[in-house]
N, C-alpha and C. Protein backbone atom coordinates (compact mmCIF):
# COMPACT_ATOMS: atom_id res chain seq x y z
N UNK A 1 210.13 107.85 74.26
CA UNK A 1 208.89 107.76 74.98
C UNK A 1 209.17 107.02 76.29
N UNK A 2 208.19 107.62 77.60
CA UNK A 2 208.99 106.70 78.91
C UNK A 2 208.20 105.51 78.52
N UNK A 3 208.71 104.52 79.14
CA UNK A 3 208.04 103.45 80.05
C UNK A 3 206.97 103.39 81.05
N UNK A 4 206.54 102.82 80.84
CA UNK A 4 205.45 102.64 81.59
C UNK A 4 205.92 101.62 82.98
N UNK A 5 205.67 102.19 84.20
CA UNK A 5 206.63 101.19 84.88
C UNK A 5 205.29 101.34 86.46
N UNK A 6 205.27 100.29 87.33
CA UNK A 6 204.99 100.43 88.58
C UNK A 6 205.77 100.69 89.84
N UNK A 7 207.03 101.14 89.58
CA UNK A 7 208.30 101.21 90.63
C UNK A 7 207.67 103.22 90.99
N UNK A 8 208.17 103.37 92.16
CA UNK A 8 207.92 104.04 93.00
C UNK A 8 208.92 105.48 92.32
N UNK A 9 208.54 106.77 92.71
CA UNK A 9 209.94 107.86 91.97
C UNK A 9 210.95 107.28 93.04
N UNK A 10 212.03 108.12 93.10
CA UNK A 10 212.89 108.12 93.61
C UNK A 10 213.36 108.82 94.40
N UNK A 11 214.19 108.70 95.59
CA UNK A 11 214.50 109.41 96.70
C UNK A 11 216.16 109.71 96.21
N UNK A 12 215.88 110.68 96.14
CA UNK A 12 217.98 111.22 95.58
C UNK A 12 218.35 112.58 96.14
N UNK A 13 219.37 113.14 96.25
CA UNK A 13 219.70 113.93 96.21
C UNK A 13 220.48 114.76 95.24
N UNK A 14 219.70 116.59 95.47
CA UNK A 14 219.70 117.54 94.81
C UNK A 14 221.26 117.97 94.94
N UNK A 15 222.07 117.67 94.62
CA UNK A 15 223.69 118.17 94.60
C UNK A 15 224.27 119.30 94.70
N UNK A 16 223.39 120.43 93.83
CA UNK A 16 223.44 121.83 94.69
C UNK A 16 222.90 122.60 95.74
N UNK A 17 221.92 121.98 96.60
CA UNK A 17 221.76 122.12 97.44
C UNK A 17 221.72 121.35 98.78
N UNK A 18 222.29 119.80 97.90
CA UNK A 18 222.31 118.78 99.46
C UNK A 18 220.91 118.43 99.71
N UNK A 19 219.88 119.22 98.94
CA UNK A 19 218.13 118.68 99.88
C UNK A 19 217.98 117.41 99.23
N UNK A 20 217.21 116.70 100.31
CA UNK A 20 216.73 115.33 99.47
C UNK A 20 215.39 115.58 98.08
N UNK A 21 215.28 115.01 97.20
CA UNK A 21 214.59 115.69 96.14
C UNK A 21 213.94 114.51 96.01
N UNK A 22 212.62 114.59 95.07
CA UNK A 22 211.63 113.55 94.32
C UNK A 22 211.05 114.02 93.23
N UNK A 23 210.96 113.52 92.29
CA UNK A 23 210.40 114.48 91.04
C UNK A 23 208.96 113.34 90.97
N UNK A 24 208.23 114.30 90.49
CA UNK A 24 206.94 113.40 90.73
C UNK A 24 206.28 114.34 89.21
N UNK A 25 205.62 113.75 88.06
CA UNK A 25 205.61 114.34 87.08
C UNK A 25 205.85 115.46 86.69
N UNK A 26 207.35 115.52 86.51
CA UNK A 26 208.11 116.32 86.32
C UNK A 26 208.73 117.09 87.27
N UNK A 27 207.76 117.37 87.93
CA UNK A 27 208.04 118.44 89.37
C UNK A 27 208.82 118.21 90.21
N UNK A 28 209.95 118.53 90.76
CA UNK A 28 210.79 118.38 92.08
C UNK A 28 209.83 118.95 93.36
N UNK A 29 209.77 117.72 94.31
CA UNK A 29 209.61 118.29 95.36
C UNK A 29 210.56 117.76 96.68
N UNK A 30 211.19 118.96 96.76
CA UNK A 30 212.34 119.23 97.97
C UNK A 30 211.69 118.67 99.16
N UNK A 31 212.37 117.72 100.07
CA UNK A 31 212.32 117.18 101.10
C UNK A 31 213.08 117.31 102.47
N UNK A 32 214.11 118.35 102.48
CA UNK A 32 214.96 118.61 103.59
C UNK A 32 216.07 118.25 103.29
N UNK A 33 216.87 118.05 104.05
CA UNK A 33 218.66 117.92 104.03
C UNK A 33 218.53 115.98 103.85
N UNK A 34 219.24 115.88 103.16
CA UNK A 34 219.63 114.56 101.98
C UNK A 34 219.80 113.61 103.44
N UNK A 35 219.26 112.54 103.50
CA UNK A 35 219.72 111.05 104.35
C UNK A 35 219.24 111.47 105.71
N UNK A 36 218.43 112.90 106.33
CA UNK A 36 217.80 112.59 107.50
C UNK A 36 216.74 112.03 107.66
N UNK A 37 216.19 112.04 109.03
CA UNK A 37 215.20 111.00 109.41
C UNK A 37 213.42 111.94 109.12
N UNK A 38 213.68 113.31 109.21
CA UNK A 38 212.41 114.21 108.80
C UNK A 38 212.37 114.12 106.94
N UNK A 39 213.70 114.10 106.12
CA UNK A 39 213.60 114.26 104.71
C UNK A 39 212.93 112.44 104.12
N UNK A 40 213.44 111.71 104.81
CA UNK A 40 212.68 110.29 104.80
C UNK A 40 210.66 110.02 105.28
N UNK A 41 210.72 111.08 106.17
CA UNK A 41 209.18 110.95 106.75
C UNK A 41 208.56 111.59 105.38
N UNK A 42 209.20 113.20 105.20
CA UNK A 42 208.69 113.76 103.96
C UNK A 42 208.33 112.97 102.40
N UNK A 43 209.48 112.32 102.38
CA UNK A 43 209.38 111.43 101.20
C UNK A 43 208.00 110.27 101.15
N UNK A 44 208.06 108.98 102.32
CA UNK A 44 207.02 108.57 102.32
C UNK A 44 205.42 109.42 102.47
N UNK A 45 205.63 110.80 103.08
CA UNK A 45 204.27 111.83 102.96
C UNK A 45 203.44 111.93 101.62
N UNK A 46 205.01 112.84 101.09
CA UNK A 46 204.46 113.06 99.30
C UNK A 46 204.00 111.71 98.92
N UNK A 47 204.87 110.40 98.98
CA UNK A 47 205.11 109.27 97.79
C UNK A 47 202.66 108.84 98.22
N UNK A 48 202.93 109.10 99.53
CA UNK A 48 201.27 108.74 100.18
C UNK A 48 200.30 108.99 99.50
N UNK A 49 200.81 110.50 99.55
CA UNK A 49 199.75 111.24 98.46
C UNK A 49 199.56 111.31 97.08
N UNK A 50 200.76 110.98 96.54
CA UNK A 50 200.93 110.26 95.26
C UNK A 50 200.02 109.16 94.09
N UNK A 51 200.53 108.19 95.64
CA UNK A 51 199.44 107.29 95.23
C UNK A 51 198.03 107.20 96.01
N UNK A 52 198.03 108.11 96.64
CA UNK A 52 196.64 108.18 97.00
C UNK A 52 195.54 108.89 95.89
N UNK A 53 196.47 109.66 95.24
CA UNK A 53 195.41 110.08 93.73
C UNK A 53 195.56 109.17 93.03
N UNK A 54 195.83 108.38 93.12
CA UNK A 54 196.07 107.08 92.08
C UNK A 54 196.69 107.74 90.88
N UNK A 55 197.84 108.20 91.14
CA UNK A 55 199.22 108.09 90.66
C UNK A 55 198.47 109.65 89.44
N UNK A 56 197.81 110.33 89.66
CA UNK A 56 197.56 111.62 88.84
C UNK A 56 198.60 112.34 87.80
N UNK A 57 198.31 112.60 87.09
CA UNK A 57 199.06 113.40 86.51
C UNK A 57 199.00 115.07 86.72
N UNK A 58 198.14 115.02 87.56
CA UNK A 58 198.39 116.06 87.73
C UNK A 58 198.83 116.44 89.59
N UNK A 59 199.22 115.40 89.91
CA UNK A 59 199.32 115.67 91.18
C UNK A 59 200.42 116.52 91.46
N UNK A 60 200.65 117.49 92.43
CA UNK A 60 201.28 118.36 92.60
C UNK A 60 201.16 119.37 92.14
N UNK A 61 200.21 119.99 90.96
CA UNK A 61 199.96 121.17 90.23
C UNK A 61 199.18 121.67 91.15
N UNK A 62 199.10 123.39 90.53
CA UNK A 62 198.30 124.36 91.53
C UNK A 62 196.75 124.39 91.26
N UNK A 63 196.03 123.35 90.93
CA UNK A 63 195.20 123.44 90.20
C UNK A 63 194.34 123.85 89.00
N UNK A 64 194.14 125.22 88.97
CA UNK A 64 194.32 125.69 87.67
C UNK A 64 195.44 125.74 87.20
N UNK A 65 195.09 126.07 85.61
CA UNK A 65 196.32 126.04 84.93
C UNK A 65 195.96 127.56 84.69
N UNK A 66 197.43 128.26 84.25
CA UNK A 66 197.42 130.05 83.88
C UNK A 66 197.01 129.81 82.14
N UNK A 67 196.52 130.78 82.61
CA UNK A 67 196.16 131.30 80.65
C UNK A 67 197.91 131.90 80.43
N UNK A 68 197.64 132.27 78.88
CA UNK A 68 199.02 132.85 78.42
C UNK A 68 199.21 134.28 78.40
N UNK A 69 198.06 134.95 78.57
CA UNK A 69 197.78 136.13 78.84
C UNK A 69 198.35 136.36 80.56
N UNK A 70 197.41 135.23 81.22
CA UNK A 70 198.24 135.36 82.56
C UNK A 70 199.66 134.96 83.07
N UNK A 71 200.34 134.46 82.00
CA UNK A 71 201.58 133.24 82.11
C UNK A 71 202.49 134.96 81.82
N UNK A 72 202.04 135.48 80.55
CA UNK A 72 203.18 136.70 80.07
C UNK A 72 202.73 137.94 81.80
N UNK A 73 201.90 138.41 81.63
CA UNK A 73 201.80 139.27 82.48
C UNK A 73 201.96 139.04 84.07
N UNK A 74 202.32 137.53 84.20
CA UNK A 74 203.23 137.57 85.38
C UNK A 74 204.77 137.78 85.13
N UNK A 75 205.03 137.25 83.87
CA UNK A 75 206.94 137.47 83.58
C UNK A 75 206.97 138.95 83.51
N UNK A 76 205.87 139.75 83.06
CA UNK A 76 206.12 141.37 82.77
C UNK A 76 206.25 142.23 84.15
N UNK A 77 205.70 141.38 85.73
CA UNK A 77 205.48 142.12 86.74
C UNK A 77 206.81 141.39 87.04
N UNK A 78 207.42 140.15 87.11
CA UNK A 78 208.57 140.24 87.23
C UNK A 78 209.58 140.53 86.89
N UNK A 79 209.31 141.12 85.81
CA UNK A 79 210.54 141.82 84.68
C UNK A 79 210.72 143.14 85.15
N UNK A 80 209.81 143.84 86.14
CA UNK A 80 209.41 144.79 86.28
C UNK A 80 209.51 145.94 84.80
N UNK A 81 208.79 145.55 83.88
CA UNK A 81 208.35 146.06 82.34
C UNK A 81 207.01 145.66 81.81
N UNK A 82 206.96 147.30 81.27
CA UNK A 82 205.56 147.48 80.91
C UNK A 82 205.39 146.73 79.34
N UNK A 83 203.59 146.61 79.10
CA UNK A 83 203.62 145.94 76.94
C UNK A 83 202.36 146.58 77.45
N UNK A 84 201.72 146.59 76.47
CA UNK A 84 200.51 147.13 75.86
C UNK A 84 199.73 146.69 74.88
N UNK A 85 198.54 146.52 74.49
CA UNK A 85 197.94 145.79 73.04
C UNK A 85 197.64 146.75 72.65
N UNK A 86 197.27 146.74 71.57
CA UNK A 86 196.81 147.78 70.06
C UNK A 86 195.41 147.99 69.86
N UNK A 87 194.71 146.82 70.60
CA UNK A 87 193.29 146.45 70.22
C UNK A 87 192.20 146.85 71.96
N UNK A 88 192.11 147.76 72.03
CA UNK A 88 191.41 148.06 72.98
C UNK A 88 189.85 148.08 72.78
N UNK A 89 189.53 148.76 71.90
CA UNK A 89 188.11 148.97 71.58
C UNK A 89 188.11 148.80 70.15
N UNK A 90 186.98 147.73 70.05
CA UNK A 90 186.78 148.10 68.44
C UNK A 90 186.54 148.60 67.73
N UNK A 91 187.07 148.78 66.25
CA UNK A 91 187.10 149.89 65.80
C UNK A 91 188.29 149.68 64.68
N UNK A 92 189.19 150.71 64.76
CA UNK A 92 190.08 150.88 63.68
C UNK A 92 190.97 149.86 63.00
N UNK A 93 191.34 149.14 64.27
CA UNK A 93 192.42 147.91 64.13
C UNK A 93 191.61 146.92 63.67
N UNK A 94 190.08 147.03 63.56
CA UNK A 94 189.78 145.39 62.98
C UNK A 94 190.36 144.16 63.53
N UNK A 95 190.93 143.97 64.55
CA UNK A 95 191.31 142.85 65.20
C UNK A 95 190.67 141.53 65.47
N UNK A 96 189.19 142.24 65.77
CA UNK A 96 188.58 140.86 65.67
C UNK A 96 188.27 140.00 64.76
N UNK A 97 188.88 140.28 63.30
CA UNK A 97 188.34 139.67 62.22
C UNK A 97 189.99 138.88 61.22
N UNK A 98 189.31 137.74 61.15
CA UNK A 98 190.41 136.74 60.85
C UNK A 98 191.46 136.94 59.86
N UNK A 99 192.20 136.54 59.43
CA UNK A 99 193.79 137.39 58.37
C UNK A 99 192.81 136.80 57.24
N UNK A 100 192.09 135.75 56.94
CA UNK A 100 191.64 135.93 55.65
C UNK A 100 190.58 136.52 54.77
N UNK A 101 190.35 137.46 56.08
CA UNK A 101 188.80 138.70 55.41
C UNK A 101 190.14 139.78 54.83
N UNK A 102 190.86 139.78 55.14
CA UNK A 102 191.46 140.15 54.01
C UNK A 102 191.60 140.32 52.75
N UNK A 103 191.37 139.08 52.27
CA UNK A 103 191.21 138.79 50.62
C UNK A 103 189.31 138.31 50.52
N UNK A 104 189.23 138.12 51.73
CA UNK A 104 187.64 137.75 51.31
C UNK A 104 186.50 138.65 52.67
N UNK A 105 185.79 139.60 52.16
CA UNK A 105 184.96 140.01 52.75
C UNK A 105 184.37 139.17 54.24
N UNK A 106 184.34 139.75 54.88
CA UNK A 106 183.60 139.05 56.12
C UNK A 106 182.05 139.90 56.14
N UNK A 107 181.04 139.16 56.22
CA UNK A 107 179.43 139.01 55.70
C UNK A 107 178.71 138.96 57.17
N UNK A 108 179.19 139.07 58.35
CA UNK A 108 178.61 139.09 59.82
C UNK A 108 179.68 139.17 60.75
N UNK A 109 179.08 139.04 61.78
CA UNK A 109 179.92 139.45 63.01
C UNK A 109 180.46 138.46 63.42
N UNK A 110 182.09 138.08 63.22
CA UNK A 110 182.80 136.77 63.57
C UNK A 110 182.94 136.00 65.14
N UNK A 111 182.65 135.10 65.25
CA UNK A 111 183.05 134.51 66.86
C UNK A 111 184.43 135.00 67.02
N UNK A 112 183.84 135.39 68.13
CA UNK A 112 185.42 135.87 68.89
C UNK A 112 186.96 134.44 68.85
N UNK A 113 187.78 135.14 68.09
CA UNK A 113 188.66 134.19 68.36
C UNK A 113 189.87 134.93 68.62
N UNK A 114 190.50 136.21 68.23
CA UNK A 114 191.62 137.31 68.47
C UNK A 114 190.22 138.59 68.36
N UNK A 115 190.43 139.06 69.65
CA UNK A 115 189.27 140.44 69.63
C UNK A 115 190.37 141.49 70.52
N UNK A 116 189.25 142.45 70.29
CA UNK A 116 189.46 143.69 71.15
C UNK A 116 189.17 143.40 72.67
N UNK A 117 189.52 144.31 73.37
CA UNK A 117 189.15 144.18 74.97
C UNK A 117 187.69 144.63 75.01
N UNK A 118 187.19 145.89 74.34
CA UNK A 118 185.96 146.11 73.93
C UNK A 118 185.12 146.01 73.18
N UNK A 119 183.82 146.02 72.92
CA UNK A 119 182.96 146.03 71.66
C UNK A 119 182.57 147.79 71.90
N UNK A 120 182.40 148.19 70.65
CA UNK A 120 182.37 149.37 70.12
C UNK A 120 181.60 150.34 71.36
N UNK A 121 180.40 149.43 72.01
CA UNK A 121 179.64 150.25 73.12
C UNK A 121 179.83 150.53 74.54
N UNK A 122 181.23 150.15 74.59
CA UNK A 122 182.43 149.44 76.01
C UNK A 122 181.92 148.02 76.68
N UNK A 123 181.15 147.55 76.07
CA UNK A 123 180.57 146.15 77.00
C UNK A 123 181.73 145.17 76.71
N UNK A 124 182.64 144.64 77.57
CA UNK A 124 183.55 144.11 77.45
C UNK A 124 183.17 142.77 76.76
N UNK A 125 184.33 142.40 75.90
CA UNK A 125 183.78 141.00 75.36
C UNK A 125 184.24 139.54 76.46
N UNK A 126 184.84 139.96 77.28
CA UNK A 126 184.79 138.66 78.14
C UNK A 126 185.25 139.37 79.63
N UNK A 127 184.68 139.09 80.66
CA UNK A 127 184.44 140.08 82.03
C UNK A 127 185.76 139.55 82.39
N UNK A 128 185.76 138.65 82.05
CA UNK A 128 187.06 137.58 82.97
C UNK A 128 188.44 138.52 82.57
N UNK A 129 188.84 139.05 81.46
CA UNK A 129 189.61 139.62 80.89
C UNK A 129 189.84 141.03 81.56
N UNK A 130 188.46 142.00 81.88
CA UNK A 130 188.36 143.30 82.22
C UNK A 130 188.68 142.98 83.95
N UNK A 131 188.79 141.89 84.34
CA UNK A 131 188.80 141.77 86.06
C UNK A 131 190.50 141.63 86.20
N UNK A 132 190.98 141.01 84.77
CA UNK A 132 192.72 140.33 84.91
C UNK A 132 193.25 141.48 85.04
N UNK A 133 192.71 143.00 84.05
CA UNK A 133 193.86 144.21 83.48
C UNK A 133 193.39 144.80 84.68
N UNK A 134 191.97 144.94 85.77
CA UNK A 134 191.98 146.12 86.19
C UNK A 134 193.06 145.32 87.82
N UNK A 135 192.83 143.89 87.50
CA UNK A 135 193.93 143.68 88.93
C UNK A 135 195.50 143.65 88.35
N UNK A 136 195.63 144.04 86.97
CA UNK A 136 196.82 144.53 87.01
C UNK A 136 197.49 145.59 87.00
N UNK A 137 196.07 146.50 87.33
CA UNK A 137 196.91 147.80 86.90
C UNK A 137 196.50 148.57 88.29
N UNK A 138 196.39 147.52 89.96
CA UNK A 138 196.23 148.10 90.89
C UNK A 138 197.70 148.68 91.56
């Protein structure tokens, strides 16, 4: 487990590329060529803003975070390779209904927790979902 410490990150250099580096929760952020006088301005910039969020944990992130739906289907456009789901419309696959109606009847219509992209009448079960596939399949 780290320490809990008030000392500042660190100004070092990245060895395969010579840039001056800072990792700031977790994140490297590259500063220019190692020991100049612009990779030093950079450093006190970031370290500014740093603690100007009062030391965030999330500082440096892109703000949102990706879903996993969006996390895979960016590795698939960089993979340049296609996947597909099984569960488009409901219906045959029963998808929306949990592994243990299996052995035990399901008695109503379950909260969505693993669904189809559709409900049986095409009204999508979450818009947010029908806006991700149709901007992926521009």
């Amino acid at each position: 487990m780290p320490r809990l410490t008030s000392s500042l990150p660190k100004y070092r250099k990245h060895r395969a590329s010579g840039q001056a580096v800072v990792t700031i929760n977790g994140r490297d952020h590259y500063l220019g060529p190692h020991t100049t006088r612009a990779s030093h301005r950079e450093y006190d910039r970031v370290i500014a803003e740093y603690l100007s969020s009062g030391r965030s944990s999330t500082f440096g992130s892109t703000g949102r975070a990706l879903t996993v739906v969006e996390l895979a289907n960016e590795y698939l456009k960089h993979a340049k390779v296609g996947a597909y789901c099984w569960g488009l419309v409901d219906g045959k696959s029963q998808t929306k209904y949990p592994w243990k109606t299996w052995q035990l009847p399901a008695t109503s219509e379950p909260t969505p927790w693993h669904h189809d992209i559709f409900h049986t009448d095409g009204q999508p079960y979450r818009d947010e979902e029908t806006d991700l596939v149709k901007s992926l399949t521009k």
